[in-house]
Protein backbone atom coordinates (compact mmCIF):
# COMPACT_ATOMS: atom_id res chain seq x y z
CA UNK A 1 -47.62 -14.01 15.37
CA UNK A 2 -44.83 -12.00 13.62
CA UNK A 3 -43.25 -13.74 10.76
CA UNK A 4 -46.63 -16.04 10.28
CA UNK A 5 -47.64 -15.32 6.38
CA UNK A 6 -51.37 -15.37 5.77
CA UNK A 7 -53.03 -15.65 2.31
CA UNK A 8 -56.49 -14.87 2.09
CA UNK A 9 -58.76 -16.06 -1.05
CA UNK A 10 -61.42 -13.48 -1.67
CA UNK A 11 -61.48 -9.75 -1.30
CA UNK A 12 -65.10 -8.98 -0.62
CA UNK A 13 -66.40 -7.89 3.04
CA UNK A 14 -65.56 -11.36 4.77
CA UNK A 15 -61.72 -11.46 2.93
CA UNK A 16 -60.62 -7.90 3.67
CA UNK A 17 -62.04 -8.37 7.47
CA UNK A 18 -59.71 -11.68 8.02
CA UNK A 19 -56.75 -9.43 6.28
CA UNK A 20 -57.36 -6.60 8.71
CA UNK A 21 -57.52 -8.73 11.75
CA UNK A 22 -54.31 -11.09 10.82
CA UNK A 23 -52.64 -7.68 10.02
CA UNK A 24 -53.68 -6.88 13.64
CA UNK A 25 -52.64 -9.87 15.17
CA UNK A 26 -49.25 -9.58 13.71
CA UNK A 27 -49.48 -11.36 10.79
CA UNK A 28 -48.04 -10.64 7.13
CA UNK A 29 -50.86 -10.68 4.72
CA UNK A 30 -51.78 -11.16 0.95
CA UNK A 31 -55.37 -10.85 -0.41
CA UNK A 32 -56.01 -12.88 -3.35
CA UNK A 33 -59.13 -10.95 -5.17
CA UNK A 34 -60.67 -12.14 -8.67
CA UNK A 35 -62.23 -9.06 -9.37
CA UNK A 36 -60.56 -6.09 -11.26
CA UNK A 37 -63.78 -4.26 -10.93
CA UNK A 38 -64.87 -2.14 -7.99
CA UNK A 39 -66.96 -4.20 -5.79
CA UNK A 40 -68.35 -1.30 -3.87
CA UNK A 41 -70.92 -0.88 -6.64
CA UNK A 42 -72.91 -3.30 -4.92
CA UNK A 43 -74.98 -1.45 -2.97
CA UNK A 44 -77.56 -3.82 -1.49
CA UNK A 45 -78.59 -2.85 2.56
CA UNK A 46 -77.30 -5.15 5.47
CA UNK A 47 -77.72 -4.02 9.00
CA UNK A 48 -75.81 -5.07 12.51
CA UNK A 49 -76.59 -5.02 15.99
CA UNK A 50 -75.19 -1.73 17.29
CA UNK A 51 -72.68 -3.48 19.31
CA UNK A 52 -70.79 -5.11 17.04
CA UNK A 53 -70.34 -2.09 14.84
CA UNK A 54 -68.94 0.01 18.25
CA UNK A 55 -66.66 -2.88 18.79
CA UNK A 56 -65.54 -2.60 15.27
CA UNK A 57 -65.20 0.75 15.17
CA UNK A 58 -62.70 0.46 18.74
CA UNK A 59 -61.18 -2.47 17.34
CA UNK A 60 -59.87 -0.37 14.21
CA UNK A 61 -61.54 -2.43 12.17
CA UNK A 62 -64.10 0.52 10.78
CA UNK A 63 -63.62 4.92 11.16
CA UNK A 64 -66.47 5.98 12.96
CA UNK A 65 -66.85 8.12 9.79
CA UNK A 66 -68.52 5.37 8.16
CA UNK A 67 -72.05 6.33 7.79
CA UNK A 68 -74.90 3.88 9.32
CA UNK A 69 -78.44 4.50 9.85
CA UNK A 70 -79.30 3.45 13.71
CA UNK A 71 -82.90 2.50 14.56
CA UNK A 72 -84.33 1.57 17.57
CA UNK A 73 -87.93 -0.20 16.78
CA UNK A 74 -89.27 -2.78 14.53
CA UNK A 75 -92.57 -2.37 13.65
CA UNK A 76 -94.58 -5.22 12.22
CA UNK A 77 -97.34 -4.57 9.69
CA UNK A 78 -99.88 -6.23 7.50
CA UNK A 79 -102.85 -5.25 5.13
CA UNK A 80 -106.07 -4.88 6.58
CA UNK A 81 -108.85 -7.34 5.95
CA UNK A 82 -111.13 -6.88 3.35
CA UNK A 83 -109.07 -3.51 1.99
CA UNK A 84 -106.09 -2.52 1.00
CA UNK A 85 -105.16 0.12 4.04
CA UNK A 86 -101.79 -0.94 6.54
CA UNK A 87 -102.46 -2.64 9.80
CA UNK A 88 -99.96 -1.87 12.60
CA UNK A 89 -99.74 -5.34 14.98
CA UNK A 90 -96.96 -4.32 17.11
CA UNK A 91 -93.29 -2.45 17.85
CA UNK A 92 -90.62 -4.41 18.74
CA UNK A 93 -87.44 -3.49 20.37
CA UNK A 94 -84.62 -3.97 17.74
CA UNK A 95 -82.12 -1.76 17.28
CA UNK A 96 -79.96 -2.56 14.46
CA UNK A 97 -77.17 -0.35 12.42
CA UNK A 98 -78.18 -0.28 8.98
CA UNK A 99 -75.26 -0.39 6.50
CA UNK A 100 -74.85 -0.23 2.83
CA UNK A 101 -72.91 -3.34 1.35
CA UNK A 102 -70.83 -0.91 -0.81
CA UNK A 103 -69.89 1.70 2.13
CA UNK A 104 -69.02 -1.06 4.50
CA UNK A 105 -66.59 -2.96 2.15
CA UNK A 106 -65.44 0.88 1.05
CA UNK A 107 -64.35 1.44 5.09
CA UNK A 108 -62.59 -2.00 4.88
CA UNK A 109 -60.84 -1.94 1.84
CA UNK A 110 -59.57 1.04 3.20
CA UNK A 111 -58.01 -0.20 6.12
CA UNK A 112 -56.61 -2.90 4.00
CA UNK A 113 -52.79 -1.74 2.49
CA UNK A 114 -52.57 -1.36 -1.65
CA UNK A 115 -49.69 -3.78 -1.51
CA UNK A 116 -51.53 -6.31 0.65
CA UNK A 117 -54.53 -6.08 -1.98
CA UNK A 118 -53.89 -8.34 -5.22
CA UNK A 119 -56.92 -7.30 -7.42
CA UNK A 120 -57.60 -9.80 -10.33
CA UNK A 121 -55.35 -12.53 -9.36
CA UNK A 122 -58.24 -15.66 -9.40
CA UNK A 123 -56.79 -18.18 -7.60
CA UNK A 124 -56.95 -21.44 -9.58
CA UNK A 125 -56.79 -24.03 -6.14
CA UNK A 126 -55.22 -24.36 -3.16
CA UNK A 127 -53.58 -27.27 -1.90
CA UNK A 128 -50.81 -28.43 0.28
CA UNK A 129 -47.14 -27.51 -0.25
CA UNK A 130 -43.94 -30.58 -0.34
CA UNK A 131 -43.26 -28.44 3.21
CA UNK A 132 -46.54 -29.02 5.01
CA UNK A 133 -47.72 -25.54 4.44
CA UNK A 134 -50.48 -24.38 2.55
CA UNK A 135 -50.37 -23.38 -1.12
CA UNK A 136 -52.22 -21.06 -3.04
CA UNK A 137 -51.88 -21.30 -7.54
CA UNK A 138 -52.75 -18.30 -9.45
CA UNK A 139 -52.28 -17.54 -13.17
CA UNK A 140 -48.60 -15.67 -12.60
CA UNK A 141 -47.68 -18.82 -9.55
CA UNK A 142 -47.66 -20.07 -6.36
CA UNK A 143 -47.19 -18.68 -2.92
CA UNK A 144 -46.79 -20.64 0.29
CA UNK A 145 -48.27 -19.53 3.49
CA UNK A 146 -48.53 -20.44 6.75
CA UNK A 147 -52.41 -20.47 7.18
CA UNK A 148 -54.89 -19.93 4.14
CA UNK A 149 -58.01 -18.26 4.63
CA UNK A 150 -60.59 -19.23 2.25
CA UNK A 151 -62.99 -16.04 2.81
CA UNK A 152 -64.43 -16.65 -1.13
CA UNK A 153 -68.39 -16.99 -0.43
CA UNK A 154 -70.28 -20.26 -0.88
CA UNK A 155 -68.69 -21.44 -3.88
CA UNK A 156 -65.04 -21.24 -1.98
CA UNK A 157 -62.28 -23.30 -4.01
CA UNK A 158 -60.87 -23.54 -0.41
CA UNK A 159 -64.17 -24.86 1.17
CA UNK A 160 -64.03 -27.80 -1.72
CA UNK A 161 -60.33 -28.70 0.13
CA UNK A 162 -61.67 -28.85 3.57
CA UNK A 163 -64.98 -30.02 3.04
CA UNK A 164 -65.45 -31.24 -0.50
CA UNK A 165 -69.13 -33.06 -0.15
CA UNK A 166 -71.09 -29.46 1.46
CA UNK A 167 -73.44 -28.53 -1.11
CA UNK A 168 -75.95 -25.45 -0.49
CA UNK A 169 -79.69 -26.66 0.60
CA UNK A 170 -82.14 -24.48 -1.49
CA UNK A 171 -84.99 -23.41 0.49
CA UNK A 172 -88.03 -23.48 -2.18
CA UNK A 173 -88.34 -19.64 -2.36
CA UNK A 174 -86.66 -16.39 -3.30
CA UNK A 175 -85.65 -13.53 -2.25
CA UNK A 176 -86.16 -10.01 -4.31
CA UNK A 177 -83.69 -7.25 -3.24
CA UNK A 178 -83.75 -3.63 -3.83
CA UNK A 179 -82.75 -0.28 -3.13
CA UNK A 180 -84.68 3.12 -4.49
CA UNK A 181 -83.96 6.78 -3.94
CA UNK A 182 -85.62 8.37 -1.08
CA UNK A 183 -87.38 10.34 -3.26
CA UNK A 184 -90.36 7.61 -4.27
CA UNK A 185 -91.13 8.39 -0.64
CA UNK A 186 -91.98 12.04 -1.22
CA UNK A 187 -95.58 10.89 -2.10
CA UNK A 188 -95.36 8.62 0.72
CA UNK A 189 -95.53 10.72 3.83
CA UNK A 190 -96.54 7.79 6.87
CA UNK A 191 -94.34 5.18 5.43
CA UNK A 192 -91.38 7.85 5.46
CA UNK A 193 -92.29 8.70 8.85
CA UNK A 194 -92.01 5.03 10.61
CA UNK A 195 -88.83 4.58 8.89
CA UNK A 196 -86.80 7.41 9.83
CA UNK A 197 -87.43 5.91 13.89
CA UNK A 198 -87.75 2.08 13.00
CA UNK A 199 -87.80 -0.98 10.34
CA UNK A 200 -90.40 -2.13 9.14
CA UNK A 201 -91.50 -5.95 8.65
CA UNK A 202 -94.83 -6.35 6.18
CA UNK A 203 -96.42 -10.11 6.78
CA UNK A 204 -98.60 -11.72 4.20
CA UNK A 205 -99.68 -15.19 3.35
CA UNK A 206 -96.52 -17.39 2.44
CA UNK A 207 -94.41 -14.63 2.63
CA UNK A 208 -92.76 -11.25 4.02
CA UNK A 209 -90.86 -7.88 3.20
CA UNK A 210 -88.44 -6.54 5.11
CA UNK A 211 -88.09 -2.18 4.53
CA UNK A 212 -85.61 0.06 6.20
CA UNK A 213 -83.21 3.38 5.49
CA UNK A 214 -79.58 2.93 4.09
CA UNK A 215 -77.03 5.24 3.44
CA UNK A 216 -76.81 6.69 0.19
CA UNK A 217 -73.63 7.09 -2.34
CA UNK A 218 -73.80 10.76 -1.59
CA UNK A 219 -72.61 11.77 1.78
CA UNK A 220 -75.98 12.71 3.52
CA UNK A 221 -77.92 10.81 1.30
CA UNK A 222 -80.39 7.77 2.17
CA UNK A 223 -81.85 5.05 0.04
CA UNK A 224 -84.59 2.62 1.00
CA UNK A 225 -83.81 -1.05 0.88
CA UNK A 226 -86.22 -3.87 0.64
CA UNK A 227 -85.89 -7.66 0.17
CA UNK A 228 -89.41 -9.46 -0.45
CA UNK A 229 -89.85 -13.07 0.33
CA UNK A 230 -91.95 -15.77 -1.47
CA UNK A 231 -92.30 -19.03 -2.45
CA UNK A 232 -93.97 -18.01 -6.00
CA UNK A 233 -91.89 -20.10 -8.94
CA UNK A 234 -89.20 -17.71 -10.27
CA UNK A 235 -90.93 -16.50 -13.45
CA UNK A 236 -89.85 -18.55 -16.68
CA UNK A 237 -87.21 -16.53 -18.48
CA UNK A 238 -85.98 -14.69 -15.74
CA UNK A 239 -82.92 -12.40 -16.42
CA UNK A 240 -80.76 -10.20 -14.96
CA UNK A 241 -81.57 -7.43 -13.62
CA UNK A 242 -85.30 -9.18 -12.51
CA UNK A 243 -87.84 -7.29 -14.25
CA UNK A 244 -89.77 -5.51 -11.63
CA UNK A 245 -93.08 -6.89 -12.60
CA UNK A 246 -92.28 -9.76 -10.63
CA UNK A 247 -92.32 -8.30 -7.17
CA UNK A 248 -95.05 -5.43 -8.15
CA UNK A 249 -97.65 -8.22 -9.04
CA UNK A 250 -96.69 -10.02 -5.62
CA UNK A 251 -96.95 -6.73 -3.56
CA UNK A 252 -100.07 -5.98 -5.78
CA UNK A 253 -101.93 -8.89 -4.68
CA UNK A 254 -100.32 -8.96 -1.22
CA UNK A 255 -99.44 -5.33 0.54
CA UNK A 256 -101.24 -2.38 1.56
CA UNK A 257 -101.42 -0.11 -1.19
CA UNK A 258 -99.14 2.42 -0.57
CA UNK A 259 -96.29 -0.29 0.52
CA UNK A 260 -97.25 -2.03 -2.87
CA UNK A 261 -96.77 1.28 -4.96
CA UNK A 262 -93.35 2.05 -3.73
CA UNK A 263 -91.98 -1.48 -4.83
CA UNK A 264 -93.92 -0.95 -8.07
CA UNK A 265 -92.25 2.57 -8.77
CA UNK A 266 -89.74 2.20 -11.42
CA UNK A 267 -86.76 4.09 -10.21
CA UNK A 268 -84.57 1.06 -8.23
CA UNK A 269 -81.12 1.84 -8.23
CA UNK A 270 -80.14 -2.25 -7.27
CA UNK A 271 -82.44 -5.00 -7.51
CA UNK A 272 -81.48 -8.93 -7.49
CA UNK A 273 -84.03 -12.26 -7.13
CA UNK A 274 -82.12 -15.53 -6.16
CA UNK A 275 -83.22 -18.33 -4.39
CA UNK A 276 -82.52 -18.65 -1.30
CA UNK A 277 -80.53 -21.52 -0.18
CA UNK A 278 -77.84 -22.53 3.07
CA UNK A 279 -75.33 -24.84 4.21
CA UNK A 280 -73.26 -25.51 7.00
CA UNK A 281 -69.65 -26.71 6.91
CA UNK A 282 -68.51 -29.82 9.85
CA UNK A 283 -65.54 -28.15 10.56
CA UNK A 284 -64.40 -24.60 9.61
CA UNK A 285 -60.83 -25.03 9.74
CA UNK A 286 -58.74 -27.95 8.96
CA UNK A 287 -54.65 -26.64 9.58
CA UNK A 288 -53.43 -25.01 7.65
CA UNK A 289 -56.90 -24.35 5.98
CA UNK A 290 -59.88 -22.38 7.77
CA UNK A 291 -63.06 -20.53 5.46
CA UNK A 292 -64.74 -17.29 6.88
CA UNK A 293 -68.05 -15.83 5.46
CA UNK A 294 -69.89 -17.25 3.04
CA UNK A 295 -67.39 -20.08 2.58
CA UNK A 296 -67.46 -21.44 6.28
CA UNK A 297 -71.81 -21.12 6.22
CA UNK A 298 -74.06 -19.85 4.87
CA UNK A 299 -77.54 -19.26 6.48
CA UNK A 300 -81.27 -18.34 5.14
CA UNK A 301 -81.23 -14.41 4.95
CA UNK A 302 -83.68 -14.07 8.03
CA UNK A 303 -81.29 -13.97 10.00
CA UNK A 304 -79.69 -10.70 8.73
CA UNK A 305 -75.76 -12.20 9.31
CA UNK A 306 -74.09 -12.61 6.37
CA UNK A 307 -71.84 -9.91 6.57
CA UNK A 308 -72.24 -10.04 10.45
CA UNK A 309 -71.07 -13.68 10.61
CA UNK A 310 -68.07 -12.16 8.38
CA UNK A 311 -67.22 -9.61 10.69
CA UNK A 312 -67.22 -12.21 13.35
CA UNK A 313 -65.03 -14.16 11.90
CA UNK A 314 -62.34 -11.73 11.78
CA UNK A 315 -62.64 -10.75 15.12
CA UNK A 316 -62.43 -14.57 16.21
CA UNK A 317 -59.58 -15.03 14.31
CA UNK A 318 -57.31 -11.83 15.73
CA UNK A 319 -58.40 -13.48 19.26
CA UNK A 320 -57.21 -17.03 18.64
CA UNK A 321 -53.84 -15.26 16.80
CA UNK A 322 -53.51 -13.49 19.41
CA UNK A 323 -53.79 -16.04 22.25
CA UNK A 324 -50.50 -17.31 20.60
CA UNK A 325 -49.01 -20.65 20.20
CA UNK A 326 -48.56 -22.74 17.26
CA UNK A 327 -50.70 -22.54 14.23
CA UNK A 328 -52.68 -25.49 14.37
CA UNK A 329 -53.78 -24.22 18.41
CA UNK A 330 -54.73 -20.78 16.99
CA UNK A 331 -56.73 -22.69 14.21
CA UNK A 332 -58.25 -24.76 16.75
CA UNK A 333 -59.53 -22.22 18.60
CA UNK A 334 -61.06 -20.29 16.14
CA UNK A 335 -62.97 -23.70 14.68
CA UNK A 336 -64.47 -24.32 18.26
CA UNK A 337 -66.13 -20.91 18.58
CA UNK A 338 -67.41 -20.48 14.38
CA UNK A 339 -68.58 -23.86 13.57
CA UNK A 340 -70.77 -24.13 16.22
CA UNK A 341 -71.76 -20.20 15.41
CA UNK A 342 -72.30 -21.37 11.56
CA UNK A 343 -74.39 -24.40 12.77
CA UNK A 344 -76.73 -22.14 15.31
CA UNK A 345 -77.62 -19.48 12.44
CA UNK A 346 -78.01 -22.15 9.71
CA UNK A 347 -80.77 -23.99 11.83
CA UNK A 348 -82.23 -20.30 13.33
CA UNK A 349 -82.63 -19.21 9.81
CA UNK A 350 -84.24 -22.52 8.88
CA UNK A 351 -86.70 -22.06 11.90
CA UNK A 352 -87.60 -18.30 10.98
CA UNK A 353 -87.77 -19.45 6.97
CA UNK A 354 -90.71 -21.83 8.12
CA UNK A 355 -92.38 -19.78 10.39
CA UNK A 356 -92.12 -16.65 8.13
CA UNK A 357 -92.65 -17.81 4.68
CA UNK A 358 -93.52 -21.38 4.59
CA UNK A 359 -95.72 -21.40 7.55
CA UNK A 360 -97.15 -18.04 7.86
CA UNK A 361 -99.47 -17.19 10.84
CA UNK A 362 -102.90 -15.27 9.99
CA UNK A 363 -101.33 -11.54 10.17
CA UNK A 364 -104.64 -9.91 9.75
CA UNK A 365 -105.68 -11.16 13.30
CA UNK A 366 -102.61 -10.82 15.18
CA UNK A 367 -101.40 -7.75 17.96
CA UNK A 368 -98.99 -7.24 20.62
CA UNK A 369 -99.12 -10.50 21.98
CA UNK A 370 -99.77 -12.90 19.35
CA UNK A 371 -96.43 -11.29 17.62
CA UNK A 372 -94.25 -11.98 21.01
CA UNK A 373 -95.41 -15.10 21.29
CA UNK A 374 -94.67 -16.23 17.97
CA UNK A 375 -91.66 -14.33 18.15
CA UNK A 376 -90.81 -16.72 20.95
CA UNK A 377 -92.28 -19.87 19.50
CA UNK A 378 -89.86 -19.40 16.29
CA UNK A 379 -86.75 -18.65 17.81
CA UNK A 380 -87.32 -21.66 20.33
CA UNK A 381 -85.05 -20.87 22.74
CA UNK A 382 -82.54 -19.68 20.46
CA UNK A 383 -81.82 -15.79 20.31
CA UNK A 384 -81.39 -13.01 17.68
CA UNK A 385 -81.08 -9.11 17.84
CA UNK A 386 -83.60 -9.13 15.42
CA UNK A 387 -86.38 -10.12 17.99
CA UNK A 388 -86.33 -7.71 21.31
CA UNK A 389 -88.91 -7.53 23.65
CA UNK A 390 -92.69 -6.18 22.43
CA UNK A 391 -94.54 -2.83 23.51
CA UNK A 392 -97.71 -3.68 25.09
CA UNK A 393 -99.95 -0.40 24.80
């Protein structure tokens, strides 16, 4: 693909992934970010299956410098009935890569040349060129390319091209993320323990939390990071940042009491509530158009593949590039494999939303085998590395 020029809309995880694998594949590249800011303050936790992140890591795509926090177990807990004391139900094999959001975009902004990178250029549309090409307008002009990648999350002007009627789906309830220091642990010896070796899934009645180790700023460093799920009303007034009261009265009235006092303590270094909400585009690429990320799909956060989908992508794309041939067959190729991806992980996430918020199972009376066999029952079929096989005692 040498001599094919490549602009790519968005310069966030998904944008600088499809740069690095065009660049791969051959391709000259320009990243169109809107940002002048540094996006790697974002430091929200995401994890990966293991697998992926070695295959990124050989594909060039990440160092293996970049710093992850590999665990092999979930464990799933609950509160006790009648008290306020944790309830183990069962460990589940799961090994994921945990990842900060800020470190991982960090390791591929890296790999991503200074010349390639156009920070705050906002592209004002895209559209097609007299020639046939594509054609991307920002505030100092135009550019023609041969493909654009719109890889600018779910409010992508280049989604509104190929797909103009997809419109996100809210789901009815939130999601409250957060990261603290390690140090609101110190108190907390047994929750510290179980998540140096696993993550940890808390189940209550319409809802869930999800807790497990990130990598800190500091080299060395670790934070915790949380996201609570609920269908509670957002509070009236809301505002940015979420006052914490929010999530401390639902972990009050719904977590064992030392899970409910570290999401109470004060000290978050991130914390965000939005709704949660997903879509699914037809088609993912219409030539000379395709969207990665966020603006190709996006599914309910239960699945735990935003950025994975994103990574995906890219390596999708540097395959179908690679296979060679003209644009519209590369294209073509790549829309096969990720819109029926997109589709599977919008409806999995919709099937774990019900089953772990909006239909909740009775936690309190639940072990080893009640857990695999919902586990089963709400993937249907379907997989996820979230969801490995249970230890029996």
């Amino acid at each position: 693909m040498t001599g094919l020029r490549i602009g790519v809309v968005g310069g966030s995880i998904a944008g600088c992934a499809m740069a690095i694998a065009a660049g791969r594949a051959g391709a000259e590249v320009t990243v169109h970010e809107r940002s002048d800011g540094a996006l790697q303050e974002r430091g929200f936790g995401i994890v990966m299956p293991p697998p992926l992140h070695r295959e990124l890591v050989a594909g060039g795509y990440l160092g293996a410098d970049m710093p992850t926090v590999p665990v092999a177990d979930r464990v799933w807990l609950t509160r006790a009935s009648g008290g306020r004391s944790s309830r183990e139900l069962a460990r589940q094999r799961s090994p994921v890569a945990a990842c900060n959001w800020g470190l991982l975009w960090r390791a591929l902004r890296g790999r991503v040349g200074k010349d390639v990178y156009r920070r705050g250029t906002p592209v004002e549309s895209v559209g097609r060129a007299s020639s046939g090409r594509a054609l991307i307008r920002t505030g100092d002009g135009e550019r023609e390319y041969d493909i654009v990648v719109g890889a600018d999350g779910h409010r992508s002007v280049t989604r509104a091209l190929v797909a103009p009627d997809v419109r996100p789906m809210p789901a009815g309830y939130l999601a409250w993320r957060g990261t603290i220091p390690l140090d609101v642990l110190r108190d907390h010896p047994g929750p510290l323990e179980l998540l140096r070796t696993s993550w940890v899934t808390l189940g209550f009645s319409g809802g869930h939390a999800v807790f497990y180790l990130i990598p800190g700023p500091v080299p060395g460093s670790r934070l915790l990071a949380h996201v609570v799920y609920g269908s509670a009303p957002r509070p009236a007034g809301a505002r940015e940042p979420v006052p914490v009261e929010y999530v401390r009265d639902l972990a009050e009235e719904h977590f064992p009491a030392e899970w409910a006092d570290i999401v109470a303590r004060g000290e978050h270094g991130t914390r965000a509530l939005h709704p949660v909400a997903d879509f699914v585009t037809p088609r993912v690429a219409e030539p000379p158009f395709l969207l990665a990320g966020d603006a190709a799909s996006v599914t309910r956060p239960h699945t735990a593949s935003g950025a994975v989908k994103a990574l995906q992508d890219a390596l999708c794309l540097e395959r179908a590039l690679r296979a060679g041939g003209p644009v519209a067959e590369a294209l073509r190729r790549y829309a096969d494999e990720r819109t029926a991806e997109g589709a599977r992980l919008v409806e999995l996430g919709r099937r774990l939303g019900r089953a772990l918020v909006e239909r909740t199972p009775d936690w309190p009376t639940m072990g080893p085998a009640e857990v695999e066999a919902w586990s089963r029952a709400s993937l249907n079929g379907d997989r996820s590395y979230l969801y490995g096989s249970v230890h029996r005692p």
